[in-house]
PDB file of N, CA and C in Angstrom:
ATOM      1  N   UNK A   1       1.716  -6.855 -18.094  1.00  0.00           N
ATOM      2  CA  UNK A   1       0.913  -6.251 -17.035  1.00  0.00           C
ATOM      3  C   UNK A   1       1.173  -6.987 -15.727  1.00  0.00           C
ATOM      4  N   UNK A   2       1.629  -6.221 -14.353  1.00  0.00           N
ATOM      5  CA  UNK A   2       1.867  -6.791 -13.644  1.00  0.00           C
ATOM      6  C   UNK A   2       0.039  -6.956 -12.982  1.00  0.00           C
ATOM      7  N   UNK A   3       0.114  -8.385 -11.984  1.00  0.00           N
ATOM      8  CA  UNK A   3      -0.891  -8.723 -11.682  1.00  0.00           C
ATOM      9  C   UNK A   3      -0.242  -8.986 -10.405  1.00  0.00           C
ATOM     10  N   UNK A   4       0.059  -9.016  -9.580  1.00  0.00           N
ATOM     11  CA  UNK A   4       0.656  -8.993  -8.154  1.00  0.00           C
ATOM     12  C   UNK A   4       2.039  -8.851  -7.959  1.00  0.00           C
ATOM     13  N   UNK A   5       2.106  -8.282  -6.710  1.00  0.00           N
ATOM     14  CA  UNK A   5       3.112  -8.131  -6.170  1.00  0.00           C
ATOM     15  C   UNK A   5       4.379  -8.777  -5.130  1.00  0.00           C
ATOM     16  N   UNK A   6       5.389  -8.935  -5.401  1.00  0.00           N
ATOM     17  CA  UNK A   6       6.459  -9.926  -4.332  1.00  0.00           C
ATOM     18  C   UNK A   6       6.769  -9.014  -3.181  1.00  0.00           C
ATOM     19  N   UNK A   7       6.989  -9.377  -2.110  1.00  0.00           N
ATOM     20  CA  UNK A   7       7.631  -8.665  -1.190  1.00  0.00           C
ATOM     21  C   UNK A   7       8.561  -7.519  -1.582  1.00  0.00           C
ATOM     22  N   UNK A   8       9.395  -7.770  -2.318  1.00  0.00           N
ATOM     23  CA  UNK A   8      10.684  -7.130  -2.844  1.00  0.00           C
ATOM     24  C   UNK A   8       9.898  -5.636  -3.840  1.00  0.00           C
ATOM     25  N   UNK A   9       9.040  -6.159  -4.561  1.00  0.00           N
ATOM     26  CA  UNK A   9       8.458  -5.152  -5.861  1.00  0.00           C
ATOM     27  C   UNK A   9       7.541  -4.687  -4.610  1.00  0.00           C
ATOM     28  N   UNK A  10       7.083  -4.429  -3.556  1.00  0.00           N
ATOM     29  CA  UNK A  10       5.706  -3.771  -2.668  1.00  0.00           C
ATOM     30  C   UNK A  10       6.885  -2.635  -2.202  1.00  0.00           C
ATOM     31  N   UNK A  11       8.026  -3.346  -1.363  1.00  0.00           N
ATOM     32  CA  UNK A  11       8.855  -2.417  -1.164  1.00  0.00           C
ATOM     33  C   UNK A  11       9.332  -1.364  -1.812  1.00  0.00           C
ATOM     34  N   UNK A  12       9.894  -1.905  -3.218  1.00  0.00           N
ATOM     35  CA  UNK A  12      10.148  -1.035  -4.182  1.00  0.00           C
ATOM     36  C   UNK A  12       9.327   0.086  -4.711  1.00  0.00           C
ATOM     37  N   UNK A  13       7.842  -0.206  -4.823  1.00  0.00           N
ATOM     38  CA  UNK A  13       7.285   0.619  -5.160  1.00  0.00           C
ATOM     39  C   UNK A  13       6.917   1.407  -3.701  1.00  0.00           C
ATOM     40  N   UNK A  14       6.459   1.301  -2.457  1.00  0.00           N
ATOM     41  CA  UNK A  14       6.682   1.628  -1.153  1.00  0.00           C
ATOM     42  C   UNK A  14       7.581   3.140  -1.764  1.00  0.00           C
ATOM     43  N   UNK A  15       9.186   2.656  -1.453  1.00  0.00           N
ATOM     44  CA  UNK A  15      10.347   3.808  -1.861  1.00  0.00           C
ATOM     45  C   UNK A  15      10.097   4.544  -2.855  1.00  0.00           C
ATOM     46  N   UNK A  16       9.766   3.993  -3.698  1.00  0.00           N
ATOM     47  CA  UNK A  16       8.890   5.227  -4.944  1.00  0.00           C
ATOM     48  C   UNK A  16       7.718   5.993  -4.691  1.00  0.00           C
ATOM     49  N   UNK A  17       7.224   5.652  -3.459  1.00  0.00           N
ATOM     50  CA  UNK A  17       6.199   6.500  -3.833  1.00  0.00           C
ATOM     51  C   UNK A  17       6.462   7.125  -2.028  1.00  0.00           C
ATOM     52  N   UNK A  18       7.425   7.382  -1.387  1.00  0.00           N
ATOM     53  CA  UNK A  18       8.093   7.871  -0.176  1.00  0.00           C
ATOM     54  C   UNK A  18       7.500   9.449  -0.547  1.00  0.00           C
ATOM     55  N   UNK A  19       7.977   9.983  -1.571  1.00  0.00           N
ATOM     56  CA  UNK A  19       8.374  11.282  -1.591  1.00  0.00           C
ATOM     57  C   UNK A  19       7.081  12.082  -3.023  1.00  0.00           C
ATOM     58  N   UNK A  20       6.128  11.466  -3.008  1.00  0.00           N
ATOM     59  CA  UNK A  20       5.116  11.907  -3.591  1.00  0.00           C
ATOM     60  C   UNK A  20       3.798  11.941  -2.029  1.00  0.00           C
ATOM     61  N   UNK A  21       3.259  13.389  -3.215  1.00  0.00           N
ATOM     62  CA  UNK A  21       2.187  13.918  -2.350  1.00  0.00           C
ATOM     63  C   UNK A  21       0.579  12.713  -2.701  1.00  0.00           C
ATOM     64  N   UNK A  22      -0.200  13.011  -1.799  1.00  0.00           N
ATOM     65  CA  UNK A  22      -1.162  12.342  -2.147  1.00  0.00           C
ATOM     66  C   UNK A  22      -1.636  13.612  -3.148  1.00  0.00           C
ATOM     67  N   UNK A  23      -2.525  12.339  -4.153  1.00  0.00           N
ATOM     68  CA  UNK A  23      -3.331  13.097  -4.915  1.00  0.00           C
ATOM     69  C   UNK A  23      -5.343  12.603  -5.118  1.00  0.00           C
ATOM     70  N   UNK A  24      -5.042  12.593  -4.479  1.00  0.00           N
ATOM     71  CA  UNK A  24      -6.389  11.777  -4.197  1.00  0.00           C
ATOM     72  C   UNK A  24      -7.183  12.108  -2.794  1.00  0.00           C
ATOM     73  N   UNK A  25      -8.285  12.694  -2.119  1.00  0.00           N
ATOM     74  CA  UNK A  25      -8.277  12.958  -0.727  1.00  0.00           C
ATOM     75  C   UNK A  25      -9.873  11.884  -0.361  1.00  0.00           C
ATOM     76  N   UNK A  26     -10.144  11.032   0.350  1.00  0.00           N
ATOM     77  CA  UNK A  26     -11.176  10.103   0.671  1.00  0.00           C
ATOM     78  C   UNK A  26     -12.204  11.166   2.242  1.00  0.00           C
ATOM     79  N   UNK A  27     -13.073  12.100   1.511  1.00  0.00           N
ATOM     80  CA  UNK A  27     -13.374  12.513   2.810  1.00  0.00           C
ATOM     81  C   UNK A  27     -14.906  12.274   3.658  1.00  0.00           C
ATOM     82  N   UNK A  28     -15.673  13.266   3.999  1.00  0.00           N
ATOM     83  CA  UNK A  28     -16.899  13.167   4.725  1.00  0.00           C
ATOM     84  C   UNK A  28     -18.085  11.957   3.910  1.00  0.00           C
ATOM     85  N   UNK A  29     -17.815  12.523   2.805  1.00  0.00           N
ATOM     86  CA  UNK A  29     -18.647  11.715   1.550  1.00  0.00           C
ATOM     87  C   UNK A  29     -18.102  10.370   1.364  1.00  0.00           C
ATOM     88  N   UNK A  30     -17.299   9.770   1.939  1.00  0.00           N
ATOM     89  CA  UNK A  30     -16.409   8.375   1.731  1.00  0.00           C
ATOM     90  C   UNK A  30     -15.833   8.396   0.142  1.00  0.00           C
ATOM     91  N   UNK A  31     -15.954   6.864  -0.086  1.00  0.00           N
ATOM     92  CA  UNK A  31     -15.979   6.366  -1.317  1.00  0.00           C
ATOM     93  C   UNK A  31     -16.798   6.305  -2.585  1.00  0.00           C
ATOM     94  N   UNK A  32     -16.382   8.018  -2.905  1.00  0.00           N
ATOM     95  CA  UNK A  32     -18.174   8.339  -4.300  1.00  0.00           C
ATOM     96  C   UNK A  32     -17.460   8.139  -5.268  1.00  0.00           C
ATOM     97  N   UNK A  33     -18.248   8.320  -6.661  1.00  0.00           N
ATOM     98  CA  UNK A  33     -17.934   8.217  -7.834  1.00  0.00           C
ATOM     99  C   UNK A  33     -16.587   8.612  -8.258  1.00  0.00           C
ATOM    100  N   UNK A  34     -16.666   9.803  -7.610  1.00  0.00           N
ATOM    101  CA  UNK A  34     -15.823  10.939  -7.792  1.00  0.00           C
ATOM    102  C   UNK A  34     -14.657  10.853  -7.845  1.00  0.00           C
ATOM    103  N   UNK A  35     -14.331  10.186  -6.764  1.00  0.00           N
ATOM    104  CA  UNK A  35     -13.184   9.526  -5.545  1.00  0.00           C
ATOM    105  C   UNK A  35     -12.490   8.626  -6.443  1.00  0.00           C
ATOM    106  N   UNK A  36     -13.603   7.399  -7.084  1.00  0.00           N
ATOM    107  CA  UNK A  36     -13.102   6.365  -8.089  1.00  0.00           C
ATOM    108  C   UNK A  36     -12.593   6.969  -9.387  1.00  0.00           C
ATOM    109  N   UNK A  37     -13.132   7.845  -9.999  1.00  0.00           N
ATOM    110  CA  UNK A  37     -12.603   8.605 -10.859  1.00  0.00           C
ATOM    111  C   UNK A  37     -11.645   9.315 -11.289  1.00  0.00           C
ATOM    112  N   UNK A  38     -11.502  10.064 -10.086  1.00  0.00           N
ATOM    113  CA  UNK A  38     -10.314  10.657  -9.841  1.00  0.00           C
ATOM    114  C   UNK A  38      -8.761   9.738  -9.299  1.00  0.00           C
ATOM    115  N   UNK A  39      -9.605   8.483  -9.110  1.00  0.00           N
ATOM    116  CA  UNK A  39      -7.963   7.609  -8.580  1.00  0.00           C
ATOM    117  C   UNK A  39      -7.628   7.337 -10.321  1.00  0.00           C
ATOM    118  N   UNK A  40      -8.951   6.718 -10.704  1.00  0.00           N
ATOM    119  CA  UNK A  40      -8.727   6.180 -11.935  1.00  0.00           C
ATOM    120  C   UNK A  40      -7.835   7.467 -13.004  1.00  0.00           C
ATOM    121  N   UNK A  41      -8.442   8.499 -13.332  1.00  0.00           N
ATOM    122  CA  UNK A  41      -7.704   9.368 -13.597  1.00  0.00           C
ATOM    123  C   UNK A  41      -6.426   9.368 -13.323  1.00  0.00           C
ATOM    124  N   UNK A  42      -5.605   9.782 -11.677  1.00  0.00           N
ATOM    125  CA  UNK A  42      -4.643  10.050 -11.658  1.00  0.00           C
ATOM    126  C   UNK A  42      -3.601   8.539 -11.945  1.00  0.00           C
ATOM    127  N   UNK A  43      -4.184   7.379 -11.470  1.00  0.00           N
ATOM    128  CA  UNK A  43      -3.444   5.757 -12.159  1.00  0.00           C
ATOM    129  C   UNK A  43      -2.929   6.451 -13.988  1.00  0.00           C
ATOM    130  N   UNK A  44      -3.752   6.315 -14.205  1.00  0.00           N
ATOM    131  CA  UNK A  44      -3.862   6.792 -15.848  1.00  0.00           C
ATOM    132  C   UNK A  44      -2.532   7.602 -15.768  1.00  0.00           C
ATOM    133  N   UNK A  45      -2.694   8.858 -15.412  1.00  0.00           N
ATOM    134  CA  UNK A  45      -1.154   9.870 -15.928  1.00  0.00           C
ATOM    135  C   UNK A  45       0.047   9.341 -14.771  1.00  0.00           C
ATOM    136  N   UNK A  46       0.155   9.291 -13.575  1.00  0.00           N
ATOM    137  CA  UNK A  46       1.240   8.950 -13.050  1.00  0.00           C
ATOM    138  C   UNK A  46       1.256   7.165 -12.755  1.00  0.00           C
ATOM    139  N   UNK A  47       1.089   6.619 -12.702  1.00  0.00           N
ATOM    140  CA  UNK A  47       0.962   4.849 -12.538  1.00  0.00           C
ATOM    141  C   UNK A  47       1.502   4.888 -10.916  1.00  0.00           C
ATOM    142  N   UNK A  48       1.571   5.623  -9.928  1.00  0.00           N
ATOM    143  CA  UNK A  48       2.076   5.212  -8.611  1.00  0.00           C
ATOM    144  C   UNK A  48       1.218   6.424  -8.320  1.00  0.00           C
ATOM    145  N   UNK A  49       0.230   6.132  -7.179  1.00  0.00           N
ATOM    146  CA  UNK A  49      -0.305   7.586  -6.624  1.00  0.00           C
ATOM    147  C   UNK A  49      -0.757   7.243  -4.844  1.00  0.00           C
ATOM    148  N   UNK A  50      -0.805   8.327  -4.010  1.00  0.00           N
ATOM    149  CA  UNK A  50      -1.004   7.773  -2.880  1.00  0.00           C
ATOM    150  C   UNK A  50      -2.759   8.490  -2.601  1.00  0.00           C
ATOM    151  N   UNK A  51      -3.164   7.955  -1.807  1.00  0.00           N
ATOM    152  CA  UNK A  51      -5.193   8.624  -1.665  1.00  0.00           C
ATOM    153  C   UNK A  51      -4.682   8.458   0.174  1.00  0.00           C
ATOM    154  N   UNK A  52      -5.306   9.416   0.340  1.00  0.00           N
ATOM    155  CA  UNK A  52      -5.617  10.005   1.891  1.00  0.00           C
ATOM    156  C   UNK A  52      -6.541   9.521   2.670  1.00  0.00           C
ATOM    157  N   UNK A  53      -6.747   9.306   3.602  1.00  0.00           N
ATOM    158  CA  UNK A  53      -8.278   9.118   4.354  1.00  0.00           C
ATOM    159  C   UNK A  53      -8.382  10.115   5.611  1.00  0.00           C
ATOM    160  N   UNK A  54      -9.392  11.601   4.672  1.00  0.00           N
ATOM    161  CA  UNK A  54      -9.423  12.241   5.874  1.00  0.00           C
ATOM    162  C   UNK A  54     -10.325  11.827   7.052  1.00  0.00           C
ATOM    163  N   UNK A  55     -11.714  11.402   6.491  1.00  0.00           N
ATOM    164  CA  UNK A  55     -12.420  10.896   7.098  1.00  0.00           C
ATOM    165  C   UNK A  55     -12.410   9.303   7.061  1.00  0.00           C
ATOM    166  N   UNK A  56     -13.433   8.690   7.302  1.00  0.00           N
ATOM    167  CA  UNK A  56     -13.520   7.472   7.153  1.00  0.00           C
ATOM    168  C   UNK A  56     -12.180   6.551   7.782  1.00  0.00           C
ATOM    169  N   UNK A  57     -11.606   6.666   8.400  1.00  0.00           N
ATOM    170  CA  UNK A  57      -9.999   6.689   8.575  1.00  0.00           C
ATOM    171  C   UNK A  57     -10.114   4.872   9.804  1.00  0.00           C
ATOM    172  N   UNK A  58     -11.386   4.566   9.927  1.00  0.00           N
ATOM    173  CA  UNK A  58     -11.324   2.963  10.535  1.00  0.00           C
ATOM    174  C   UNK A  58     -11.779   1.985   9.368  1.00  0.00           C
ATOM    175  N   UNK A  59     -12.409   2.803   8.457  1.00  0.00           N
ATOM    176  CA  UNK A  59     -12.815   1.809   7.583  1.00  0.00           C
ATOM    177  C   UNK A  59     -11.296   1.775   6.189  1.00  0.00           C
ATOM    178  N   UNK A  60     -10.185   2.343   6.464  1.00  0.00           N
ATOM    179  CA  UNK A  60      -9.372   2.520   5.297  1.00  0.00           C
ATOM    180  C   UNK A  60      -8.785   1.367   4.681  1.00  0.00           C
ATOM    181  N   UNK A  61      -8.410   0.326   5.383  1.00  0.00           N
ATOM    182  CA  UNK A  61      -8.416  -1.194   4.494  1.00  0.00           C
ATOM    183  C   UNK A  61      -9.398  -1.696   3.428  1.00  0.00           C
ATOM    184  N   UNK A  62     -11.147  -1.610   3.877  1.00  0.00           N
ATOM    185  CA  UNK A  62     -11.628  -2.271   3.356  1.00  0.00           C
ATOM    186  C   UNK A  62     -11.840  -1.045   1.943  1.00  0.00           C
ATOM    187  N   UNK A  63     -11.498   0.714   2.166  1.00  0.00           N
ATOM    188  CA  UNK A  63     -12.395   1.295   1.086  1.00  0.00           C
ATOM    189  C   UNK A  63     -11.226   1.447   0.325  1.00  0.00           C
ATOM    190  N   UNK A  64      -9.793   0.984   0.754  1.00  0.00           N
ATOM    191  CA  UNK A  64      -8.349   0.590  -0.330  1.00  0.00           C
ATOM    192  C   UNK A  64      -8.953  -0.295  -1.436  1.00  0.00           C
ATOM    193  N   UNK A  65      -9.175  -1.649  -0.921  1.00  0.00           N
ATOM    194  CA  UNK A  65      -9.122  -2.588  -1.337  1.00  0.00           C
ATOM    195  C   UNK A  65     -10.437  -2.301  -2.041  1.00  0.00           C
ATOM    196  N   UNK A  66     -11.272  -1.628  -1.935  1.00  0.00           N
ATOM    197  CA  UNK A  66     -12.517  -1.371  -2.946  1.00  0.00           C
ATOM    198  C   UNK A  66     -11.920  -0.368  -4.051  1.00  0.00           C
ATOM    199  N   UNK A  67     -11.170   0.879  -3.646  1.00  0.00           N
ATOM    200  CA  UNK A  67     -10.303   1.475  -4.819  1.00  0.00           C
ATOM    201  C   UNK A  67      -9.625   0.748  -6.065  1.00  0.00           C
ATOM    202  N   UNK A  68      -9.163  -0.355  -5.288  1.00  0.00           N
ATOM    203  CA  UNK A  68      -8.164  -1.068  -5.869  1.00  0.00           C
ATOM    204  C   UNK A  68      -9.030  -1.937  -6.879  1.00  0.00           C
ATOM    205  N   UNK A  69     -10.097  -2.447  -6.268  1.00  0.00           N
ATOM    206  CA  UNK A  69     -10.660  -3.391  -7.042  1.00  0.00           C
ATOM    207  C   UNK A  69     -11.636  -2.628  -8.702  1.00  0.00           C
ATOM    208  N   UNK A  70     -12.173  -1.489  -7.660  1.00  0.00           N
ATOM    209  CA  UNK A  70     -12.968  -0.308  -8.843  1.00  0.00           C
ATOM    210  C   UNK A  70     -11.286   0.243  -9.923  1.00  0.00           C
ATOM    211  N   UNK A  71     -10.150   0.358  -9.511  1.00  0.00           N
ATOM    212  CA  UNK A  71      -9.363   1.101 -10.744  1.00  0.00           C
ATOM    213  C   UNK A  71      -8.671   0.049 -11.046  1.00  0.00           C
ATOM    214  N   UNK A  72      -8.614  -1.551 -10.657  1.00  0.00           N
ATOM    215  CA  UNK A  72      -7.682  -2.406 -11.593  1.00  0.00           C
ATOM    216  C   UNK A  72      -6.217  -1.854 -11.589  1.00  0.00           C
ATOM    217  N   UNK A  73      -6.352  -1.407 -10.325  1.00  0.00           N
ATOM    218  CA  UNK A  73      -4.774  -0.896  -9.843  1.00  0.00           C
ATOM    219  C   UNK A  73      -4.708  -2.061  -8.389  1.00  0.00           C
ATOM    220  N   UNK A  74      -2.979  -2.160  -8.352  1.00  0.00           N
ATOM    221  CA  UNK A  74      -2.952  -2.961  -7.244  1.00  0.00           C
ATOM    222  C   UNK A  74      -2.584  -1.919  -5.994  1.00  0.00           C
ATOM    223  N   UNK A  75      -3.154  -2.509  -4.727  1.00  0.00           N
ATOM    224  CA  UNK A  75      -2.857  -2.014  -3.755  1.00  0.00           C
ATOM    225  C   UNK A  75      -1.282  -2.409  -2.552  1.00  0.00           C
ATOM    226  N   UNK A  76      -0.664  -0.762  -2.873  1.00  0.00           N
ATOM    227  CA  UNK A  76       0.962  -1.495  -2.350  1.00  0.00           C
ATOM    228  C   UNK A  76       1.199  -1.421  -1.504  1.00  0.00           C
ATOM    229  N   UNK A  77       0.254  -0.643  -0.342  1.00  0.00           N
ATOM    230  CA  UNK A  77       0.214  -0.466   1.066  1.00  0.00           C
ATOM    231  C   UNK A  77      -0.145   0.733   1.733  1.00  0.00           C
ATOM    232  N   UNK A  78      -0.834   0.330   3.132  1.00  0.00           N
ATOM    233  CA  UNK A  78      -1.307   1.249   3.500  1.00  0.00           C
ATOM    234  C   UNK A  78      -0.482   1.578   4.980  1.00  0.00           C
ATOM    235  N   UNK A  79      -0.070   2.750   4.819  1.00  0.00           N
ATOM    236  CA  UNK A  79       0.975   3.453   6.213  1.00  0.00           C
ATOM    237  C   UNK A  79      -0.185   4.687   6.502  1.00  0.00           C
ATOM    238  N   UNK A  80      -0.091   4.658   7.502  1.00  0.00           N
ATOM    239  CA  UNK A  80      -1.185   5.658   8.478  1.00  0.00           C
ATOM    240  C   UNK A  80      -2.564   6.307   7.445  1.00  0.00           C
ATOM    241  N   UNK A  81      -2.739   6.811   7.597  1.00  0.00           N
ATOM    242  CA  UNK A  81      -3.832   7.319   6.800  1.00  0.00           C
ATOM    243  C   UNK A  81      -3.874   7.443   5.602  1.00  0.00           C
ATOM    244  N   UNK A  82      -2.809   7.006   4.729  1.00  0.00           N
ATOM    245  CA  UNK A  82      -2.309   6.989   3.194  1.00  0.00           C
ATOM    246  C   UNK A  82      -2.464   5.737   2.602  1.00  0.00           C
ATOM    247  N   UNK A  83      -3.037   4.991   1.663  1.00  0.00           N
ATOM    248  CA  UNK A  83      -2.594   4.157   0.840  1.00  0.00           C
ATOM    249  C   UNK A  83      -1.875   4.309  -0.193  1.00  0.00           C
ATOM    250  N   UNK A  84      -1.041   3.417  -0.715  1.00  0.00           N
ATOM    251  CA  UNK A  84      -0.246   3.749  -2.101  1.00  0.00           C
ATOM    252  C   UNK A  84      -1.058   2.063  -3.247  1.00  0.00           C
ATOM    253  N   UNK A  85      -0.986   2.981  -4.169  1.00  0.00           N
ATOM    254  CA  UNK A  85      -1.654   2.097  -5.616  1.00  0.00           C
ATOM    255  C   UNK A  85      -0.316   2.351  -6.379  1.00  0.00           C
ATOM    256  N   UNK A  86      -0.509   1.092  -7.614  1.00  0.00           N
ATOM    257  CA  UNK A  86      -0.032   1.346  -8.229  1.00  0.00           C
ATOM    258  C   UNK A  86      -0.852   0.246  -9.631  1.00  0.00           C
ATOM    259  N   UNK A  87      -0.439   1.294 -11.048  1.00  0.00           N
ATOM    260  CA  UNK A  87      -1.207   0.399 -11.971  1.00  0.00           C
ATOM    261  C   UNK A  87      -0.648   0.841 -13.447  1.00  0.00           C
ATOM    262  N   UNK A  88       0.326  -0.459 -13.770  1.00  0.00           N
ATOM    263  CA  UNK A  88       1.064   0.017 -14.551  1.00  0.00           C
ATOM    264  C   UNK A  88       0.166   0.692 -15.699  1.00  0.00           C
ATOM    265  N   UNK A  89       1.050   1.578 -16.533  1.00  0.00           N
ATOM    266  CA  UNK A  89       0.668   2.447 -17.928  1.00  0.00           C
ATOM    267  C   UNK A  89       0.571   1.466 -19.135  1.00  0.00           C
ATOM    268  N   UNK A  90      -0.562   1.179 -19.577  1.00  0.00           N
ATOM    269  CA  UNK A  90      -0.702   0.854 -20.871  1.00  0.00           C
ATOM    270  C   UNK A  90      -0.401   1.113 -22.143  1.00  0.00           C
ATOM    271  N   UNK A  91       0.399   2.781 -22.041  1.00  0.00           N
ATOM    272  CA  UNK A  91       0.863   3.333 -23.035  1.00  0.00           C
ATOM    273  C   UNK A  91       2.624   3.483 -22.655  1.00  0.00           C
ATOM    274  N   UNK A  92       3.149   2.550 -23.358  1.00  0.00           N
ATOM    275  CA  UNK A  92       4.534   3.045 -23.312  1.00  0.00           C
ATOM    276  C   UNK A  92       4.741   4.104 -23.229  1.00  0.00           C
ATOM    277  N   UNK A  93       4.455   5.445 -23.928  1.00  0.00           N
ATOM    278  CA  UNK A  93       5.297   6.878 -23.310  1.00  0.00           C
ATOM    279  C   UNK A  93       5.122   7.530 -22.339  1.00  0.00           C
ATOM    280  N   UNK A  94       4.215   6.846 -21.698  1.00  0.00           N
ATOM    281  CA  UNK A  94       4.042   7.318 -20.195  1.00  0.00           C
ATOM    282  C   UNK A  94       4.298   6.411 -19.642  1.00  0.00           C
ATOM    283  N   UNK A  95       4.738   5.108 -19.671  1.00  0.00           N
ATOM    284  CA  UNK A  95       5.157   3.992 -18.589  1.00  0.00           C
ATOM    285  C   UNK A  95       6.841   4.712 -18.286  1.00  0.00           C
ATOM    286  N   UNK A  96       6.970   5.003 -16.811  1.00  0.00           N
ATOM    287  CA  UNK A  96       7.728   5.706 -15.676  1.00  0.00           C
ATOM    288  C   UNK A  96       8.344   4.600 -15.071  1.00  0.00           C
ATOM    289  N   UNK A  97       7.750   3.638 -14.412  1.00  0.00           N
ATOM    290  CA  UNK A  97       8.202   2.837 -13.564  1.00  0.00           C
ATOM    291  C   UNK A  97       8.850   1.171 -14.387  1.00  0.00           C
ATOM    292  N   UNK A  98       9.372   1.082 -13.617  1.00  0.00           N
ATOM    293  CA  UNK A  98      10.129  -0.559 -14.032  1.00  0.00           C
ATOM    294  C   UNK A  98      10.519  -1.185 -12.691  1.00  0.00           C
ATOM    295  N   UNK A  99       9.685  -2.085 -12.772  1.00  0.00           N
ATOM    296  CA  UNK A  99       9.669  -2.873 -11.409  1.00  0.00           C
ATOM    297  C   UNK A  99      10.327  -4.161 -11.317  1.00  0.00           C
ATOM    298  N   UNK A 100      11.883  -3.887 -10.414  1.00  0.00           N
ATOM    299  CA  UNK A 100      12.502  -5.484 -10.885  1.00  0.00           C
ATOM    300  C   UNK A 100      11.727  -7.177 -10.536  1.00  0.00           C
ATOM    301  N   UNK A 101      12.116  -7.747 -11.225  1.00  0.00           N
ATOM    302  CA  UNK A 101      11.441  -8.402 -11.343  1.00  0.00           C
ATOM    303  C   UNK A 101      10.684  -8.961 -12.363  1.00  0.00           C
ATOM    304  N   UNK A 102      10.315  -7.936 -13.191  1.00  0.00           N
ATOM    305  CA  UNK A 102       9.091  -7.857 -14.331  1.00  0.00           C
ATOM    306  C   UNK A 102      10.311  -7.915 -15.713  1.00  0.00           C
ATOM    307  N   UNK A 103       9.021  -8.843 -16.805  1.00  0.00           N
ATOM    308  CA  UNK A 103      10.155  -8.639 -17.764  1.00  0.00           C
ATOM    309  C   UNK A 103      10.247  -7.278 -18.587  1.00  0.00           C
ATOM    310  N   UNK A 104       9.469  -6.235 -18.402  1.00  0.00           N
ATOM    311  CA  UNK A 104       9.324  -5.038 -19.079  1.00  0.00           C
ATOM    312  C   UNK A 104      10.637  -4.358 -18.369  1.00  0.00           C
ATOM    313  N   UNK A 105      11.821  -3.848 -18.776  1.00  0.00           N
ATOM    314  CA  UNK A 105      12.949  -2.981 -18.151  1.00  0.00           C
ATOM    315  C   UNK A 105      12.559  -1.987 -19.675  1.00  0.00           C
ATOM    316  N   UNK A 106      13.348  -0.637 -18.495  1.00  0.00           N
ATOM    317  CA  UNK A 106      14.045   0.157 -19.608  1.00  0.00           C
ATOM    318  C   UNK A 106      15.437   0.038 -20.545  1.00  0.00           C
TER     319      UNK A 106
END
């Protein structure tokens, strides 16, 4: 289980997650149950997901880093109104990603 990230693996996962949609949207209602659920959820089936901030969009550092802390996913960065998570799969047949660095390869 990775537990932090190097410069090199933030990037990496960064480029992986370039060309995915957010799936997650943070809006009028902020940071509800819902919100946590649904990150937690989507961590679960894809392990790299990006969350939006339609609203709330000055407070988006601190309600990342509360995502991050509520799904035990790490936080890989935040570019404009998007954060990207990531939290590896506990189940090998859905673990997707291999992050160099780590001793888990395909």
């Amino acid at each position: 289980m990775v537990s932090s990230l190097t410069g090199f693996q933030r990037n990496f996962l960064r480029k992986k997650a370039h060309n995915i949609k957010p799936v997650v949207m943070v809006g009028k209602n902020g940071l509800t149950e819902e919100v946590i659920k649904a990150a937690d959820s989507a961590l679960a089936d894809h392990e790299l997901i990006k969350i939006k901030f339609i609203d709330h969009k000055e407070e988006k550092q601190s309600l990342a880093r509360s995502i991050e802390e509520s799904t035990k996913a790490l936080l890989v960065a935040v570019i404009g109104n998007i954060a990207v998570f990531y939290r590896e799969s506990t189940d090998p047949e859905k673990k997707e990603i291999f992050i160099p660095g780590t001793h888990a390869k395909k």
